[in-house]
C-alpha atoms as a PDB file:
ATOM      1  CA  UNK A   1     -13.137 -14.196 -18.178  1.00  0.00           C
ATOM      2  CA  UNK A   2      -9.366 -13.698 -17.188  1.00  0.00           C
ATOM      3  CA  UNK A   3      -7.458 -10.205 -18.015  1.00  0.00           C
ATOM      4  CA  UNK A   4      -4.121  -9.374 -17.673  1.00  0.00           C
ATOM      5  CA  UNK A   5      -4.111  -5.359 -18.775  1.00  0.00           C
ATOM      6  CA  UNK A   6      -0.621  -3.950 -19.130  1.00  0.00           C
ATOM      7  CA  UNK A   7       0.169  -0.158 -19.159  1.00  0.00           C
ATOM      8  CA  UNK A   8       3.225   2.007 -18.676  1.00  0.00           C
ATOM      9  CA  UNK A   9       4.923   1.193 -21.531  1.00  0.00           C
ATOM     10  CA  UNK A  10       6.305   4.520 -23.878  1.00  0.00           C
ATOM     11  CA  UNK A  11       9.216   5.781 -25.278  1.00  0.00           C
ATOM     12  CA  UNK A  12      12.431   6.333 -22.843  1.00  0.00           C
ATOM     13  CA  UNK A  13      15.699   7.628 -22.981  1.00  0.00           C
ATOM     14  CA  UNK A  14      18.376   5.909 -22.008  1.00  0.00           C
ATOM     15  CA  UNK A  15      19.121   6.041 -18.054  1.00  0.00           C
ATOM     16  CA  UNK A  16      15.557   6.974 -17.716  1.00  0.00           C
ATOM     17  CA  UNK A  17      12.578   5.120 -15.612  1.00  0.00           C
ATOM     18  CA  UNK A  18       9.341   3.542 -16.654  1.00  0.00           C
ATOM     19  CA  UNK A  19       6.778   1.484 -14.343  1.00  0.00           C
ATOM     20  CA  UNK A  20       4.777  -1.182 -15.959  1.00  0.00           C
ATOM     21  CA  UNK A  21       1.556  -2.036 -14.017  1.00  0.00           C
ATOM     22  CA  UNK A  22      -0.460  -4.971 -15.145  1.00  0.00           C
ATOM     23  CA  UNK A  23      -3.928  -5.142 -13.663  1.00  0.00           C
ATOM     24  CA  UNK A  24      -5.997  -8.709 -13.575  1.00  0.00           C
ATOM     25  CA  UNK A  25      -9.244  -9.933 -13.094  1.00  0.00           C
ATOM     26  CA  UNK A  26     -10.811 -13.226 -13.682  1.00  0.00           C
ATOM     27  CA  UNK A  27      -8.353 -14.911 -11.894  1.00  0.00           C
ATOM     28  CA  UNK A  28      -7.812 -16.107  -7.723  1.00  0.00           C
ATOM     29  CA  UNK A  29      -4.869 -13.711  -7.561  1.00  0.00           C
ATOM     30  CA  UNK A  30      -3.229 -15.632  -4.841  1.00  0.00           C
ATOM     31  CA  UNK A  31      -3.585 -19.086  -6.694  1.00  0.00           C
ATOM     32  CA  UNK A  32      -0.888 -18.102  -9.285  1.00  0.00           C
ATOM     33  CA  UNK A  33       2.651 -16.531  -9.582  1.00  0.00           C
ATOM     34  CA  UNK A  34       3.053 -13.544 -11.449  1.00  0.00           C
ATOM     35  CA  UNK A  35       5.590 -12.768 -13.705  1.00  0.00           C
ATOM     36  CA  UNK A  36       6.795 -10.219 -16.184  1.00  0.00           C
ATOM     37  CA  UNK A  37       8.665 -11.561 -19.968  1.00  0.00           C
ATOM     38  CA  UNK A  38       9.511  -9.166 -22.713  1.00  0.00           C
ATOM     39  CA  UNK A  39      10.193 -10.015 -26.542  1.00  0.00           C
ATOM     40  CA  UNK A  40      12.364  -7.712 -28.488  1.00  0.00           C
ATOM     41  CA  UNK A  41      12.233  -7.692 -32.449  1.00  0.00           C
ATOM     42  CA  UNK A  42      13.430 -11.227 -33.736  1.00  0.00           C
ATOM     43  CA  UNK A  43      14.180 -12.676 -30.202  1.00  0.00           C
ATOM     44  CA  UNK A  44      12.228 -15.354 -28.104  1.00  0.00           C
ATOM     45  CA  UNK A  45      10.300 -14.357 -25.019  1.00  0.00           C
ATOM     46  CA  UNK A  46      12.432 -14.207 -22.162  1.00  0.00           C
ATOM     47  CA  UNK A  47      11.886 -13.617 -18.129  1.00  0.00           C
ATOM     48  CA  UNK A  48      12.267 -10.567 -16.512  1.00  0.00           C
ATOM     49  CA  UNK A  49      11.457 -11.514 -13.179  1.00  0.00           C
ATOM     50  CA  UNK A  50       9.096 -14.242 -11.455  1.00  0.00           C
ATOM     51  CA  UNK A  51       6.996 -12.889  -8.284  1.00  0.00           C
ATOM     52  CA  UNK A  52       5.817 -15.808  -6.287  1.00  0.00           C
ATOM     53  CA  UNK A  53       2.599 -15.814  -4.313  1.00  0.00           C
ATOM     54  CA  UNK A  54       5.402 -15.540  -0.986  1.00  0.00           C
ATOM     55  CA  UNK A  55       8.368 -15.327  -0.922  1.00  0.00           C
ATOM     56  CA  UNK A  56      11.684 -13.866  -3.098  1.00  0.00           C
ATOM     57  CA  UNK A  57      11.214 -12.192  -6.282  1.00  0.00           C
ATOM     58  CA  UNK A  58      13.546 -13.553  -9.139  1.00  0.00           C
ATOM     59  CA  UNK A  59      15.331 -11.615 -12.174  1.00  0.00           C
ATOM     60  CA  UNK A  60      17.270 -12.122 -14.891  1.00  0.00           C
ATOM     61  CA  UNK A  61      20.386 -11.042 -14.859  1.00  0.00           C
ATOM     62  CA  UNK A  62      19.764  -8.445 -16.996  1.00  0.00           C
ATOM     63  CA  UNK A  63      17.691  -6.735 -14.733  1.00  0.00           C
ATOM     64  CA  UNK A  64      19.263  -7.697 -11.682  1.00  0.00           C
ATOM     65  CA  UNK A  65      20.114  -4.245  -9.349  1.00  0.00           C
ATOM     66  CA  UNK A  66      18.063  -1.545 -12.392  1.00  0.00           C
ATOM     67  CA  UNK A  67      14.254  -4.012 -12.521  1.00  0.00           C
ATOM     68  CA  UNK A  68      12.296  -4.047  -9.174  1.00  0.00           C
ATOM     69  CA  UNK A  69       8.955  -5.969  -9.557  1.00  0.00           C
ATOM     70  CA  UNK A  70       6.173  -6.004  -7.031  1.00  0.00           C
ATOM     71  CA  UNK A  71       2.699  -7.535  -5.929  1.00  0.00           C
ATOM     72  CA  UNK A  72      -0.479  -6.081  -4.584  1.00  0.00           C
ATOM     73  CA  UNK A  73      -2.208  -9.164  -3.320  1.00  0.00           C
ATOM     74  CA  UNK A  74      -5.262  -6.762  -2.454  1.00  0.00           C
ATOM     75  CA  UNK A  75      -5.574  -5.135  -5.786  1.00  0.00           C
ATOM     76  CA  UNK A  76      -4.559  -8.112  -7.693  1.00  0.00           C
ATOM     77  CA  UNK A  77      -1.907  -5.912  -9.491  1.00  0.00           C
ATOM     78  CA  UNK A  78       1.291  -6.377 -10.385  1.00  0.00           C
ATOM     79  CA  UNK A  79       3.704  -3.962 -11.262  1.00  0.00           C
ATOM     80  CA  UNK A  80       7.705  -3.341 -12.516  1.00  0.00           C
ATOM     81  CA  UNK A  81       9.576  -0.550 -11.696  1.00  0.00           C
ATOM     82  CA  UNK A  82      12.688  -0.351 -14.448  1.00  0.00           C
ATOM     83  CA  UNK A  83      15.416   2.413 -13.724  1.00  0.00           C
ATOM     84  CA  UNK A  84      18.692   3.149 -15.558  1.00  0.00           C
ATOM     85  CA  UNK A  85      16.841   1.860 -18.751  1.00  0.00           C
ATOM     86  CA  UNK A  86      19.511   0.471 -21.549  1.00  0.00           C
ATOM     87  CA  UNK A  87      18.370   0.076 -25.624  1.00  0.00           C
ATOM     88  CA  UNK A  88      18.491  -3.173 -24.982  1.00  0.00           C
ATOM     89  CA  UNK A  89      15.804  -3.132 -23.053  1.00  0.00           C
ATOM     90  CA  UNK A  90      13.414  -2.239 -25.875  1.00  0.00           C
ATOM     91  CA  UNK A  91      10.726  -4.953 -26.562  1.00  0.00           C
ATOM     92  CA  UNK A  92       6.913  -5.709 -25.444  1.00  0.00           C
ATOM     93  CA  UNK A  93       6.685  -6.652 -21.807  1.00  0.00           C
ATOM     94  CA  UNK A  94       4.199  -9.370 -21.169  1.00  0.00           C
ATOM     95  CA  UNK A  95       2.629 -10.001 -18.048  1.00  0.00           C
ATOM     96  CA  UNK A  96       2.076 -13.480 -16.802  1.00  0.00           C
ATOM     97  CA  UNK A  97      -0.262 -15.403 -14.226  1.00  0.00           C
ATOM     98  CA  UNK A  98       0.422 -19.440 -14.242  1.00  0.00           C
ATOM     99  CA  UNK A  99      -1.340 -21.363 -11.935  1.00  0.00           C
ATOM    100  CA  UNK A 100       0.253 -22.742  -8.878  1.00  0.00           C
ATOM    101  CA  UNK A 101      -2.528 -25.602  -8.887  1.00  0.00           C
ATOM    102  CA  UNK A 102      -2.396 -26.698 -12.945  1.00  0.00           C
ATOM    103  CA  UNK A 103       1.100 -25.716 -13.860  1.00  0.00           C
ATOM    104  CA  UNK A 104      -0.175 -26.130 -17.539  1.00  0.00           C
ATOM    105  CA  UNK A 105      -2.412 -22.859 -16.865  1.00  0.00           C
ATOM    106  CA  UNK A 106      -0.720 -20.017 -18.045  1.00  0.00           C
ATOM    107  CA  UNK A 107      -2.132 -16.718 -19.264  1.00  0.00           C
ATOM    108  CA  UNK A 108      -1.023 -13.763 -20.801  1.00  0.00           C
ATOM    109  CA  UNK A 109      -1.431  -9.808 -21.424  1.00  0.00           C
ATOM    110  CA  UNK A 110      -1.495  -8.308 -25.123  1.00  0.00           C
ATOM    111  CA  UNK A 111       2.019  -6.388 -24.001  1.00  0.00           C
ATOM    112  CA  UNK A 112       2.977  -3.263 -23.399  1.00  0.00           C
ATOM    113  CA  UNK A 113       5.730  -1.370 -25.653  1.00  0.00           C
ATOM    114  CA  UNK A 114       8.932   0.151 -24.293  1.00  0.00           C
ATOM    115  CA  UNK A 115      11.429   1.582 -26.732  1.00  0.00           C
ATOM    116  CA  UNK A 116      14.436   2.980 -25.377  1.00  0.00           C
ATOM    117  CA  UNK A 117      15.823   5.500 -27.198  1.00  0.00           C
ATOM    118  CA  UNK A 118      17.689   9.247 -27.271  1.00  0.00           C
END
């Protein structure tokens, strides 16, 4: 059974940190790029960043220079450091696996909450 198990998410004021962590199982961790998407209230999902199996790590814009987004290839984790945290970074963070073998494979986490807020 695949799980992608998000945590870290909370309630943040603005300039302050969080660190997502998304832990899997059920999956060959190094058959699939990771990735972590958000969805705020009334918007479509959208990338935060793409972790390939090697290789660079890719943002959006929107977290370029404040997101940094990592790997564990041993732990099959897969984590997201966020500094200088805006409001409009408030939505559910989703974390992603698709397969690098079937690109129709993808899977998904339940989310994890971050509100940004003073």
């Amino acid at each position: 059974q695949v799980r992608l198990v998000e945590s870290g998410g909370g309630l943040v004021q603005p300039g302050g940190s969080l660190k997502l962590s998304c832990e899997t199982s059920g999956i060959t961790f190094g058959h699939y790029a990771m990735g972590w998407y958000r969805q705020a209230p009334g918007n479509q999902r959208e990338l935060v960043a793409r972790l390939p199996r090697f290789g660079t790590t890719q943002y959006a814009d929107s977290g370029k220079g404040r997101f940094t987004a990592s790997r564990d290839n041993n732990e099959n984790m897969v984590y997201l450091q966020m500094d200088s945290l805006k409001p409009e970074d408030t939505a559910v963070y989703y974390c992603n696996a698709h397969s690098l073998f079937n690109t129709q494979v993808d899977y998904w986490g339940q989310g994890t909450q971050v509100i940004v807020s003073s």
